[in-house]
Protein backbone atom coordinates (compact mmCIF):
# COMPACT_ATOMS: atom_id res chain seq x y z
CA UNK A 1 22.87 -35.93 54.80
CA UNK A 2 19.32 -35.16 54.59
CA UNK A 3 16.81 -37.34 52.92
CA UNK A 4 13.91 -35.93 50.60
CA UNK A 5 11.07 -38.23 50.75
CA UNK A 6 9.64 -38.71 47.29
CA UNK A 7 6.50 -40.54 46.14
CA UNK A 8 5.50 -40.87 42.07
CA UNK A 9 2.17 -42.14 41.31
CA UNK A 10 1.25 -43.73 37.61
CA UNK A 11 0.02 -46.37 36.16
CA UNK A 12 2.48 -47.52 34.26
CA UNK A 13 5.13 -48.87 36.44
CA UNK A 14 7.60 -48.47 34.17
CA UNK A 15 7.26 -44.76 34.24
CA UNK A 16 7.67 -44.21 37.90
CA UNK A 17 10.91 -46.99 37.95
CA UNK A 18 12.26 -44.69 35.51
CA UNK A 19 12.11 -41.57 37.70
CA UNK A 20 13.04 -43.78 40.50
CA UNK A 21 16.62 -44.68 39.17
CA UNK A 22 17.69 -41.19 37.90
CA UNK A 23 17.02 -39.53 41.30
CA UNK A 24 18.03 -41.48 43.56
CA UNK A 25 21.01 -42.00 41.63
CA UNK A 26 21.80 -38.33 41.35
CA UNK A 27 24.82 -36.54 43.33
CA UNK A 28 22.44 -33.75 44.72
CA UNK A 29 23.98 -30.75 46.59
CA UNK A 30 23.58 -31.63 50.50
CA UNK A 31 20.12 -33.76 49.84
CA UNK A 32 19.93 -37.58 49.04
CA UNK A 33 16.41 -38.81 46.86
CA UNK A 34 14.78 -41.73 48.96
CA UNK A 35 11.61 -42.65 46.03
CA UNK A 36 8.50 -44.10 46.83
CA UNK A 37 6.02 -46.16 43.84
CA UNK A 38 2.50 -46.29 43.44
CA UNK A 39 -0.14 -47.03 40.69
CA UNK A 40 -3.68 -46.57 41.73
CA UNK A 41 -5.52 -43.74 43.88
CA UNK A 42 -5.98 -45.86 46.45
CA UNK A 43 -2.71 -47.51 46.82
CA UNK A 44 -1.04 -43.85 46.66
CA UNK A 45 -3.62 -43.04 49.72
CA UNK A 46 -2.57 -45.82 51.82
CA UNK A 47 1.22 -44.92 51.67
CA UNK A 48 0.21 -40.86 52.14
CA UNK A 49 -1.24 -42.04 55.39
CA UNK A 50 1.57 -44.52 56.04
CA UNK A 51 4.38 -41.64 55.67
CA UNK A 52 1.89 -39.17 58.02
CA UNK A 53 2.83 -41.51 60.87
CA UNK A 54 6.50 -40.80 60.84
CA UNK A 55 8.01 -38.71 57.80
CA UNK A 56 5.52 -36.97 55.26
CA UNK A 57 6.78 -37.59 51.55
CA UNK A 58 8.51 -34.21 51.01
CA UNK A 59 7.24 -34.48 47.49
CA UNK A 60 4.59 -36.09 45.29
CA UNK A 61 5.09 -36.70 42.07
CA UNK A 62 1.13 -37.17 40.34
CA UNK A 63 -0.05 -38.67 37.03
CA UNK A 64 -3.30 -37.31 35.81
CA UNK A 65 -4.30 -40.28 34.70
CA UNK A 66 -4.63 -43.49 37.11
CA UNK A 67 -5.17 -47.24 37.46
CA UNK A 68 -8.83 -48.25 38.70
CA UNK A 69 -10.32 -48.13 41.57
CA UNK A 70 -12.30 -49.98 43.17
CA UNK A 71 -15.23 -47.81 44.05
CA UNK A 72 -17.68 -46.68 41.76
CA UNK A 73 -16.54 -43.16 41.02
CA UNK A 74 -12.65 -42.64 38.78
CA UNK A 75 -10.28 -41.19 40.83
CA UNK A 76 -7.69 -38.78 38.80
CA UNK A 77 -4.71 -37.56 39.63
CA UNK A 78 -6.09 -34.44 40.47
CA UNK A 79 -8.74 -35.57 42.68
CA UNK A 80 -5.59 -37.03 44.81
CA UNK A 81 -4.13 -33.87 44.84
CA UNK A 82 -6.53 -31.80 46.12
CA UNK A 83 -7.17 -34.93 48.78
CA UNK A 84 -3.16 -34.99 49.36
CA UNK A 85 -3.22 -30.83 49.90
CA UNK A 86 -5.71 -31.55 52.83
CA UNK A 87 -4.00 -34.26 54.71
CA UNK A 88 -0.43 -33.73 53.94
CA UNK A 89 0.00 -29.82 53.57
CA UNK A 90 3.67 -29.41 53.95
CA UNK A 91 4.23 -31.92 50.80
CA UNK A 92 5.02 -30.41 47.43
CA UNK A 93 3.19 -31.50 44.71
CA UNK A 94 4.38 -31.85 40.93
CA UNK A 95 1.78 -33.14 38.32
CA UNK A 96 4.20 -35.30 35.40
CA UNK A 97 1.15 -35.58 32.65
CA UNK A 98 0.68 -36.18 28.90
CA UNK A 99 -2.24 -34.08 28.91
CA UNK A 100 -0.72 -30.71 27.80
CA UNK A 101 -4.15 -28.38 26.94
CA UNK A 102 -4.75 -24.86 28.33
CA UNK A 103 -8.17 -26.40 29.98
CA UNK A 104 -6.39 -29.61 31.52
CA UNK A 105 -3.55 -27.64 32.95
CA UNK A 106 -5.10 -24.58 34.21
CA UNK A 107 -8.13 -26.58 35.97
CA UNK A 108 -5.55 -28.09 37.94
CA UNK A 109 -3.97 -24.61 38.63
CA UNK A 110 -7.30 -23.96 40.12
CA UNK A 111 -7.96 -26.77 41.90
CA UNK A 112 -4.78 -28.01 43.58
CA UNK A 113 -2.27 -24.98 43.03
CA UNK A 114 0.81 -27.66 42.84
CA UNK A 115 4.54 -26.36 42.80
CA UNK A 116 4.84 -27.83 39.65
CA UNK A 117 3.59 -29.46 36.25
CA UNK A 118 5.85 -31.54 33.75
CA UNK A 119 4.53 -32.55 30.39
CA UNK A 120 5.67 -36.13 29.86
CA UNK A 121 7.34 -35.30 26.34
CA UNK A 122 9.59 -32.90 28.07
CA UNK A 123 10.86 -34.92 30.68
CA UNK A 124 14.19 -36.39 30.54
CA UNK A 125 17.05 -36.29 33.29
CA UNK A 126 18.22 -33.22 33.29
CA UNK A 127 14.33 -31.64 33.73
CA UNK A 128 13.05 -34.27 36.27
CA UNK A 129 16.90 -32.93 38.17
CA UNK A 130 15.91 -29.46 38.03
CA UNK A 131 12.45 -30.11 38.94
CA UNK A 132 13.29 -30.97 42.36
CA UNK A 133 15.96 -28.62 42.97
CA UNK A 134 13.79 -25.95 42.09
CA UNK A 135 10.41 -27.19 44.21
CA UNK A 136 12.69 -27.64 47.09
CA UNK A 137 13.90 -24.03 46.86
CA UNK A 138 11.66 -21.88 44.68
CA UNK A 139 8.92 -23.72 43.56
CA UNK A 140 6.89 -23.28 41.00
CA UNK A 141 8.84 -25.68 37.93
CA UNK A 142 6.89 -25.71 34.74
CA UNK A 143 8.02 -27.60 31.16
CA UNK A 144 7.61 -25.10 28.27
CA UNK A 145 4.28 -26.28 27.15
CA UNK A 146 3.17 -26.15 30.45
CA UNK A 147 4.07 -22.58 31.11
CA UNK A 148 2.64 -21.19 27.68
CA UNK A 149 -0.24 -23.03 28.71
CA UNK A 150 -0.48 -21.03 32.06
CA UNK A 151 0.59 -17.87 30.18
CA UNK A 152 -1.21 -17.64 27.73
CA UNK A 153 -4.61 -18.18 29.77
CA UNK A 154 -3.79 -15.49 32.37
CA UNK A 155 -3.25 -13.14 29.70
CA UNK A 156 -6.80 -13.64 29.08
CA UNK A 157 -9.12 -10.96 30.55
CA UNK A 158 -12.70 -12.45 29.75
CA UNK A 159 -13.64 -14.21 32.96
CA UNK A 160 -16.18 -17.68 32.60
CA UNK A 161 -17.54 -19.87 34.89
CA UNK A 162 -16.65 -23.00 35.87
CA UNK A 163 -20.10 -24.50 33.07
CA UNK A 164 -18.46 -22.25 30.31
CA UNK A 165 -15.10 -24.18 30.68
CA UNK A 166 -17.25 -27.27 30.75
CA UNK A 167 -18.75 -26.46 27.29
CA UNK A 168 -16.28 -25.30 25.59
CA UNK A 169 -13.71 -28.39 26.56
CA UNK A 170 -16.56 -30.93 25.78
CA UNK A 171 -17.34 -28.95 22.51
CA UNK A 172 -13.39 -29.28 21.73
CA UNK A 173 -13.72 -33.44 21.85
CA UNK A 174 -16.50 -33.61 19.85
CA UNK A 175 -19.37 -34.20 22.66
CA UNK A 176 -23.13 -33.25 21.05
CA UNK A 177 -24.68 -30.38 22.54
CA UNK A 178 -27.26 -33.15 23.89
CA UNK A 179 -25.07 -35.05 25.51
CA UNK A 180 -23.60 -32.18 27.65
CA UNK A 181 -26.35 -32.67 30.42
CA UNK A 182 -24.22 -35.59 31.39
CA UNK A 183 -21.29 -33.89 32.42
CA UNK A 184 -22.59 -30.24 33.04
CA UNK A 185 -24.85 -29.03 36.08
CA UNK A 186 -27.01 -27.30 33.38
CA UNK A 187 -30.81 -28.72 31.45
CA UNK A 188 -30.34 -28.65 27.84
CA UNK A 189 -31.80 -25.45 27.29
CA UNK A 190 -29.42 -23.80 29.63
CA UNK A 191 -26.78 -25.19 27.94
CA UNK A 192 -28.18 -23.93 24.24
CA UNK A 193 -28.41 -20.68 26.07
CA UNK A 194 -24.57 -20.40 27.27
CA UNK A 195 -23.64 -21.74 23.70
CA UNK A 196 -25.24 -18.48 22.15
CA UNK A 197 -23.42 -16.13 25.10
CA UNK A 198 -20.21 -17.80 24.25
CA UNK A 199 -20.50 -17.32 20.66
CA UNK A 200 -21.39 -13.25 21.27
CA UNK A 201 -18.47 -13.09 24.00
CA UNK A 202 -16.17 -14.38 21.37
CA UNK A 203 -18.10 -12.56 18.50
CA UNK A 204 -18.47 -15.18 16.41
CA UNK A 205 -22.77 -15.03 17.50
CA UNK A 206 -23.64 -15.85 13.73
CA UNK A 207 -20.88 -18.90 13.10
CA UNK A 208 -20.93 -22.45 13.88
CA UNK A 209 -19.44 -24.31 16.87
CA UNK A 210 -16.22 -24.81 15.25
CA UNK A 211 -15.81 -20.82 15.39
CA UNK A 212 -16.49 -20.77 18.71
CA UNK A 213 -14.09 -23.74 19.22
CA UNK A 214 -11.37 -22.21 17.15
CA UNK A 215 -11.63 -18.93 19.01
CA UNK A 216 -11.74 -20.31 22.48
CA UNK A 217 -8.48 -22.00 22.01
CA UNK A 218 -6.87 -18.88 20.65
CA UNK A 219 -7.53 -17.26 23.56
CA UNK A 220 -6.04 -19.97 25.58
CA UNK A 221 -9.43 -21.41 27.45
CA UNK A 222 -8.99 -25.38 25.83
């Protein structure tokens, strides 16, 4: 019987144990589960280049958020996926986060194009089952928040840039307008400047940033 090679990376070690035991305990249909563990960046690297040797993981389950590192820089689970798309291209990747925004999701849609995205709240056995039957055969498997997520941005037709995503998130968590020059490629007045485009894009040019916030995320951008 074949074996599907399966590697889940998060932090929390109880978490991947957990998806460990219900799949490879599961009676699947001509396939057996053989699961993998990691909980750091780098310790999920080392066993992606470990399996390139002899059998690539067939797929890889990703947290967003991961252990540290030990390098300067934090590591997501979204750098490791676009890292993971490059060296092992055949593997199937499913992102299993808590992080369930429009912004979160879809940048990851961008960036990596996985087969898959779970929301944590929505897994239990039966989805985590289905999940890999369907990635296996017809991939893509979203959760429901997941897919409204993904729906109800593409049913968006105003098209920003990669800074006017920026804004708008960091406006969403409460970061000051002067404090945006530390995550955004943009000086302070350029950032003002895309502020007052947003606001006329959205027509809400004469309200405050909490218009602009409430209207971005009924359109589906955070």
């Amino acid at each position: 019987m074949k074996v599907i090679k399966i590697l889940a990376v998060d932090d929390h070690e109880m978490t991947t144990m957990g998806y460990k035991f219900i799949l490879e305990d599961t009676s699947f249909e001509g396939f057996t589960v053989q699961m993998d563990t990691a909980k750091s960046f780098e310790g999920a690297q080392k066993k992606i280049e470990e399996s390139l040797k002899s059998f690539p993981y067939d797929i890889l389950l990703l947290d967003i958020q991961l252990g540290p590192n030990s390098g300067d820089t934090i590591k997501t689970g979204e750098d490791l996926g676009i890292w993971a798309r490059k060296v092992s291209p055949d593997s199937l990747i499913v992102f299993m986060s808590s992080f369930s925004d429009n912004y979160r999701i879809n940048s990851i849609m961008q960036s990596v194009d996985p087969e898959g995205y779970m929301v944590k709240s929505e897994i239990d056995q039966q989805s985590l089952q289905a999940m890999v039957r369907t990635v296996l055969k017809a991939p893509p498997y979203y959760t429901q928040k997941a897919l409204a997520a993904i729906r109800k941005r593409m049913a968006n037709d105003m098209a920003l840039d990669e800074n006017d995503k920026k804004i708008l998130y960091h406006l969403s968590i409460g970061t000051k307008t002067k404090d945006m020059v530390n995550y955004i490629s943009l000086s302070l007045p350029g950032i003002e400047n895309r502020k007052r485009h947003l606001k006329a894009i959205f027509g809400v040019e004469k309200q405050n940033d909490q218009a602009l916030i409430t209207e971005s995320r009924n359109r589906g951008f955070i």
